[in-house]
C-alpha atoms as a PDB file:
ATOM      1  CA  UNK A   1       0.000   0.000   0.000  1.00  0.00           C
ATOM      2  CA  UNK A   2       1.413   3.531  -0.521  1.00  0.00           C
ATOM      3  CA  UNK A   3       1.796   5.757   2.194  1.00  0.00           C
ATOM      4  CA  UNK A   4      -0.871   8.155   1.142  1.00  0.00           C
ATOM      5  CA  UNK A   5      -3.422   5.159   0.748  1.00  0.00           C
ATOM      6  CA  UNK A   6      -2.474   4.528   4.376  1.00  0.00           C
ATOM      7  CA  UNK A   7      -2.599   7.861   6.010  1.00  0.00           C
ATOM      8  CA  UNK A   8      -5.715   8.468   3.995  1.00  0.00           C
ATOM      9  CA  UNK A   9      -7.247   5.110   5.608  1.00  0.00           C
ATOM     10  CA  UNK A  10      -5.876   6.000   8.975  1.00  0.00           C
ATOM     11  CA  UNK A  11      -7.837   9.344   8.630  1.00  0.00           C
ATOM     12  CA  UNK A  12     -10.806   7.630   8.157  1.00  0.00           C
ATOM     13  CA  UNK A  13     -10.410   4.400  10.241  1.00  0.00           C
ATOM     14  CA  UNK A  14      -8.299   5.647  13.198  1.00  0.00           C
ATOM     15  CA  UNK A  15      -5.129   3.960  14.537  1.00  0.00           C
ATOM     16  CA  UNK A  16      -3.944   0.553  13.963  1.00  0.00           C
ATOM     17  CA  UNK A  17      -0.874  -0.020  14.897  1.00  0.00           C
ATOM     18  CA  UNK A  18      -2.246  -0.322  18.715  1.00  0.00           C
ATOM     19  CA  UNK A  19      -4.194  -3.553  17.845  1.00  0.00           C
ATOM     20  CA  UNK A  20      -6.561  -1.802  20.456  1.00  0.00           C
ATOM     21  CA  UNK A  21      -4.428  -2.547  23.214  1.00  0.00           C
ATOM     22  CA  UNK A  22      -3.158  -0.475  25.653  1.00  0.00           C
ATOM     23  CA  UNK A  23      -5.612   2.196  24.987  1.00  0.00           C
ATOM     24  CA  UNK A  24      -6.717   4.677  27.533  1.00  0.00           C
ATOM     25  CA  UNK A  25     -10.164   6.156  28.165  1.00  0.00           C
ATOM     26  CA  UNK A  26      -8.857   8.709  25.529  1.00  0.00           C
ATOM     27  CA  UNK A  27      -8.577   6.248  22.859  1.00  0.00           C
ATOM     28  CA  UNK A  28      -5.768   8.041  21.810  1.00  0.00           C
ATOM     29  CA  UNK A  29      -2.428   7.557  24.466  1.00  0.00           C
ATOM     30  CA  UNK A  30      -0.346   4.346  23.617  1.00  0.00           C
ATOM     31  CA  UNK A  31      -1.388   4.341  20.560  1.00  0.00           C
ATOM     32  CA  UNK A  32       0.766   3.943  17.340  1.00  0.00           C
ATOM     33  CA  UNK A  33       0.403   6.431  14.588  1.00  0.00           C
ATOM     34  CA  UNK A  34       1.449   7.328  10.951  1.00  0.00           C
ATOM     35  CA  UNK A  35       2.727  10.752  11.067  1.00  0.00           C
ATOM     36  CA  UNK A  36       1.900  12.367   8.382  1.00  0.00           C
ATOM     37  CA  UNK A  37       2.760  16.734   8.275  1.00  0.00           C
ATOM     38  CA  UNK A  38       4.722  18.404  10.832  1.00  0.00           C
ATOM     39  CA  UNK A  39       3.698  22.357  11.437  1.00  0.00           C
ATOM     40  CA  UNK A  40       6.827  23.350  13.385  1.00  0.00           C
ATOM     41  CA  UNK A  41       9.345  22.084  15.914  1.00  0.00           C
ATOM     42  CA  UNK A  42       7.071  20.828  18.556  1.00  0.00           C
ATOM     43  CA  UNK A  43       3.824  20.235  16.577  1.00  0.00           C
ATOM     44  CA  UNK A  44       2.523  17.338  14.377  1.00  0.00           C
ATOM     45  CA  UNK A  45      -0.305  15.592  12.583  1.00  0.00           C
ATOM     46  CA  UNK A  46      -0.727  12.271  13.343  1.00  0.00           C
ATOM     47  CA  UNK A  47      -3.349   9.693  10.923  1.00  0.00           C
ATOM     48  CA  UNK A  48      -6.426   9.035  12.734  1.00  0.00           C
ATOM     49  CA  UNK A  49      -5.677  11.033  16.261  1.00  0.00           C
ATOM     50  CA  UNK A  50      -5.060  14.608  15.075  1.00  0.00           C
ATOM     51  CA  UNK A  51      -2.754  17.650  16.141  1.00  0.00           C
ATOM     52  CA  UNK A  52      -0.229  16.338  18.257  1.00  0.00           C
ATOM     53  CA  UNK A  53       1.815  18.816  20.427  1.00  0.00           C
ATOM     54  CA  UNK A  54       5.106  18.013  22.028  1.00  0.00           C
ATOM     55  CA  UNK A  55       4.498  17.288  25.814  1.00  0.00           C
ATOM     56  CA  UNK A  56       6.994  18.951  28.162  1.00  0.00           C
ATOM     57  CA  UNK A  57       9.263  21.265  25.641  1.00  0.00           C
ATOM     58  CA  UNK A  58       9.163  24.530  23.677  1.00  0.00           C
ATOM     59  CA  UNK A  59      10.656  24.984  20.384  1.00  0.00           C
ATOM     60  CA  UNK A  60      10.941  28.168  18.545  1.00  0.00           C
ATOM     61  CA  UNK A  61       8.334  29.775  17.054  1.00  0.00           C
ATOM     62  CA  UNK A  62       8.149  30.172  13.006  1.00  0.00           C
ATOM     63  CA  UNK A  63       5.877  33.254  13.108  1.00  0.00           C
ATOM     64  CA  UNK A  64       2.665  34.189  11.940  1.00  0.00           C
ATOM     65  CA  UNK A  65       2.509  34.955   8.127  1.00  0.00           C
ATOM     66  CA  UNK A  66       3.926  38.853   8.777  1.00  0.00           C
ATOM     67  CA  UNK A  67       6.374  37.731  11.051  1.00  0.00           C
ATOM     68  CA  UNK A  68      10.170  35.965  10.157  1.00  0.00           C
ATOM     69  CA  UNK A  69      10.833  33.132  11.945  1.00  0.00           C
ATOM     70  CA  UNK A  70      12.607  33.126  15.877  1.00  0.00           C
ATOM     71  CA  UNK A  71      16.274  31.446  15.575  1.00  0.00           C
ATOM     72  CA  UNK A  72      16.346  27.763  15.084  1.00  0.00           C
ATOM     73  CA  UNK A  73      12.596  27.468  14.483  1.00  0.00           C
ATOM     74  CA  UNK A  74      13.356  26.211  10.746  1.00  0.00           C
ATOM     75  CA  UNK A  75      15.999  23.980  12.524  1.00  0.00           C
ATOM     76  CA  UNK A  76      13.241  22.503  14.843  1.00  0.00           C
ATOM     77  CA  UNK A  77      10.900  21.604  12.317  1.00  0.00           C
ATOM     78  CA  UNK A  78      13.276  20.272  10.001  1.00  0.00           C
ATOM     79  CA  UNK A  79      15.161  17.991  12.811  1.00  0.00           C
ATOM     80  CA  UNK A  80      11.113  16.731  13.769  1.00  0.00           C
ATOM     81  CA  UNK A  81      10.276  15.903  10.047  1.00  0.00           C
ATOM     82  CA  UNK A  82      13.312  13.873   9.863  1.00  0.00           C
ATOM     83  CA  UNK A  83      13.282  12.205  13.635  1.00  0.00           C
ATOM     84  CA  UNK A  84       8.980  11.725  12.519  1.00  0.00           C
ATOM     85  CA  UNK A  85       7.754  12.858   9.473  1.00  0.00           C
ATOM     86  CA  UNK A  86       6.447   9.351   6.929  1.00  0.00           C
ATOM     87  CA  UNK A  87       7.355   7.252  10.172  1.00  0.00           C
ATOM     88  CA  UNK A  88       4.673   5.021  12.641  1.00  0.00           C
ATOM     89  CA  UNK A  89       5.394   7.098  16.108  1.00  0.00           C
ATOM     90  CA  UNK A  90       4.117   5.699  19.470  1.00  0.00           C
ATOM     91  CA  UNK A  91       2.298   8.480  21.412  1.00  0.00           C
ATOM     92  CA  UNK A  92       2.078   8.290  24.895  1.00  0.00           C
ATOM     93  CA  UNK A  93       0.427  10.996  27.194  1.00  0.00           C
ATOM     94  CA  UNK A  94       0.376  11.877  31.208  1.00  0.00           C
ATOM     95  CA  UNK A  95      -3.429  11.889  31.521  1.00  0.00           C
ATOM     96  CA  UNK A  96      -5.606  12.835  29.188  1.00  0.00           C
ATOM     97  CA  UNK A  97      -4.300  16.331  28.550  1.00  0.00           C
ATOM     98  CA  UNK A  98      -4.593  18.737  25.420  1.00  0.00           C
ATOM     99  CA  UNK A  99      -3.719  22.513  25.096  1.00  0.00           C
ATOM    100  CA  UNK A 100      -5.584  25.699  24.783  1.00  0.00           C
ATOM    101  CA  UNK A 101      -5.363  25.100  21.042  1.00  0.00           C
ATOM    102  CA  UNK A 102      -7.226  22.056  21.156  1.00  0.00           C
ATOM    103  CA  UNK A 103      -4.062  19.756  20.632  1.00  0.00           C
ATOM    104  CA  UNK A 104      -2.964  16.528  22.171  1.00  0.00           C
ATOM    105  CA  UNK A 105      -0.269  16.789  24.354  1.00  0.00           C
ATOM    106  CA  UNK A 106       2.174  13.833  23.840  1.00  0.00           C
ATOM    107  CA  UNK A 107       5.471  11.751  24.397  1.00  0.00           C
ATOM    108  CA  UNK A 108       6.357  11.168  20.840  1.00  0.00           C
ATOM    109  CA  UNK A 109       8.555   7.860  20.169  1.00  0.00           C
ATOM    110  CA  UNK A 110      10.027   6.431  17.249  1.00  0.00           C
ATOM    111  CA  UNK A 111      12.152   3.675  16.531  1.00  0.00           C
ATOM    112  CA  UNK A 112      10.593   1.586  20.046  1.00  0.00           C
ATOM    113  CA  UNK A 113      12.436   3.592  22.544  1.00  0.00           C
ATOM    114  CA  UNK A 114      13.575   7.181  21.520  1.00  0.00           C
ATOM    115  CA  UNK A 115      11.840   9.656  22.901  1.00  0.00           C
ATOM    116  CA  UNK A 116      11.741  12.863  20.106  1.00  0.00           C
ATOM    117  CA  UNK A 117      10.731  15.190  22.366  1.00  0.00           C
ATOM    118  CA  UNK A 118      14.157  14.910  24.373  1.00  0.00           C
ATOM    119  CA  UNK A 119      15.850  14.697  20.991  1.00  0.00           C
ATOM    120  CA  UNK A 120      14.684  17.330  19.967  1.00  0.00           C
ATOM    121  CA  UNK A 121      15.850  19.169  23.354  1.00  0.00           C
ATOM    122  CA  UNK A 122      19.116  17.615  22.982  1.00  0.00           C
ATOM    123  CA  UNK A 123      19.793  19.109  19.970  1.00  0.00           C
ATOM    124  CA  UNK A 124      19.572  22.600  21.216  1.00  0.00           C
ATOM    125  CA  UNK A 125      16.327  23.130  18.862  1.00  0.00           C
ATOM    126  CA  UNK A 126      14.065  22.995  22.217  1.00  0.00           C
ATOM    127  CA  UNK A 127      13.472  23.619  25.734  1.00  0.00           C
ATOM    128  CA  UNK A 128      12.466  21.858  28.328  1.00  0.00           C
ATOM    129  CA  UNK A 129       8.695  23.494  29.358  1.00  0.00           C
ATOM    130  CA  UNK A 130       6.510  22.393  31.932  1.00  0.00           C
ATOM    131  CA  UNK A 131       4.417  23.706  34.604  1.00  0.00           C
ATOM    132  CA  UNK A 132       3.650  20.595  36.666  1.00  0.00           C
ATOM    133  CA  UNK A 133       6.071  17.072  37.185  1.00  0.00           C
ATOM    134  CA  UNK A 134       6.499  15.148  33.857  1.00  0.00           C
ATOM    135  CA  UNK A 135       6.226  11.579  33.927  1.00  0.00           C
ATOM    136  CA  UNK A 136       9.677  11.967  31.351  1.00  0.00           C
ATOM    137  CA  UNK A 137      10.781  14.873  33.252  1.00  0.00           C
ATOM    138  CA  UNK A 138      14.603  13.655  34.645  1.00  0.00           C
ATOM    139  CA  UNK A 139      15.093  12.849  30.433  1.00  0.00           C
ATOM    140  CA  UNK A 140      14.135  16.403  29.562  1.00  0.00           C
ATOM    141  CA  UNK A 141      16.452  17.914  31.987  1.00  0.00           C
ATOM    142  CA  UNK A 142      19.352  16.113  31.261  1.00  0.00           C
ATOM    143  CA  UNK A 143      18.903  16.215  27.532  1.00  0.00           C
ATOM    144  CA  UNK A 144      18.707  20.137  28.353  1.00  0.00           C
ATOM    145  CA  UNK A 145      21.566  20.257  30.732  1.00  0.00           C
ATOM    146  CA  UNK A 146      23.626  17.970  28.185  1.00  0.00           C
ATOM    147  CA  UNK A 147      22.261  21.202  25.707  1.00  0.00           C
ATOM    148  CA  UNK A 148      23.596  23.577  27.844  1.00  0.00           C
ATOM    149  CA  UNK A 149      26.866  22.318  28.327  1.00  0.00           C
ATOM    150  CA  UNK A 150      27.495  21.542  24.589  1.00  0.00           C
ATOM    151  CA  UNK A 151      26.284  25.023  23.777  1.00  0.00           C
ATOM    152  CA  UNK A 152      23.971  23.536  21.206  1.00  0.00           C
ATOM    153  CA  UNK A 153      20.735  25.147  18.760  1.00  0.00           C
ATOM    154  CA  UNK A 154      19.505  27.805  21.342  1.00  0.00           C
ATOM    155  CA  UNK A 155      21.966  27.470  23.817  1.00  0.00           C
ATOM    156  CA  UNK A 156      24.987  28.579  21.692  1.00  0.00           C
ATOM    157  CA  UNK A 157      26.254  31.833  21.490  1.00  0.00           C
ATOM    158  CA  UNK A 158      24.394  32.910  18.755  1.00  0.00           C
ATOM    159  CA  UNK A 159      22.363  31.064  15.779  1.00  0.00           C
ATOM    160  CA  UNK A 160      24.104  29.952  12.268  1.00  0.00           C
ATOM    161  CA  UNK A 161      22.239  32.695  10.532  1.00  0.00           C
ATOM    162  CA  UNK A 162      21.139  35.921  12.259  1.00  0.00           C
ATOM    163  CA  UNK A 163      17.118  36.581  11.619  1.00  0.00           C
ATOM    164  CA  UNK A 164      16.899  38.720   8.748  1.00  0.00           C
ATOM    165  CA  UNK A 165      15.427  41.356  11.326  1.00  0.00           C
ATOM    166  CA  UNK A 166      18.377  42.049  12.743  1.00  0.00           C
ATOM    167  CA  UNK A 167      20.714  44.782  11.725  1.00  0.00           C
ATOM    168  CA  UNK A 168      24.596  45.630  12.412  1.00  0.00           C
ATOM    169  CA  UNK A 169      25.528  48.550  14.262  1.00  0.00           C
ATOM    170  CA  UNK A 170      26.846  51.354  12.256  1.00  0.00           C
ATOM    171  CA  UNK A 171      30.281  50.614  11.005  1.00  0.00           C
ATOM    172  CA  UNK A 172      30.325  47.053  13.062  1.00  0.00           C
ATOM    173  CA  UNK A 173      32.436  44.548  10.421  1.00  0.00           C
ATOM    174  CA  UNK A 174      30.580  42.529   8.112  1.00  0.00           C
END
């Protein structure tokens, strides 16, 4: 089957890489999923569950249609589509919890055990964001601390490319 057969079919049908089990009241934590479009560097679309946000971490924001993009938001999304994007993901959730946008808030895993969203921290293209105890909370903040230390994404002294917002001083060197 192609890949757009499936997501379409997913769309329609719903999950079924969970073979039902393991399903919460929800219907939708510890479930496997097709992911299939990524909006930015903490926000996906998974086949048959929906807008999935990126429990526990912040990545930089693209911008609105009038706005350029923060520093390593391009980075972010590009690093999700390629830990995510075409792949069957395993989301698990702490309770049944969504955002003020609507979207489900998620542990996103690929591959059996790697957790994207501390990937994604890891790599300096996120941070670590929570208001209350994660369940994955000690992995966050040592992928962040590991960050840190390595001066990676976010956490370096400045980005590979400044926005284009951002002007030199008067006779500064180019």
């Amino acid at each position: 089957m192609s890949p757009v057969f499936v997501a379409a079919l997913l769309t329609v049908a719903g999950p079924i890489g969970a073979g039902g089990q393991g399903r919460t009241e929800s219907g939708w934590c510890g479930v496997d999923a097709l992911v299939t479009h990524v909006y930015d560097g903490d926000t996906l679309f998974a086949a048959g569950v929906g807008r999935v946000r990126l429990l526990g971490i912040d990545a930089p924001e693209l911008g609105g249609r009038f706005e350029r993009p923060a520093p390593f938001a391009v980075e972010a999304r590009e690093r999700l589509q390629a830990l995510a994007l075409r792949r069957w993901v395993r989301l698990e959730c702490d309770d049944d919890r969504q955002d003020s946008y609507r979207r489900r808030l998620a542990y996103v895993f690929v591959g059996g055990r790697r957790l994207v969203n501390a990937q994604l921290v890891r790599d300096g293209l996120a941070r670590l964001s929570a208001r209350t105890r994660l369940r994955f909370w000690d992995e966050l903040r040592q992928a962040e601390e590991e960050a840190q230390a390595r001066r990676r994404g976010i956490w370096g002294e400045r980005p590979r490319l400044p926005a284009t917002s951002y002007t030199l001083p008067r006779g500064a060197p180019e």
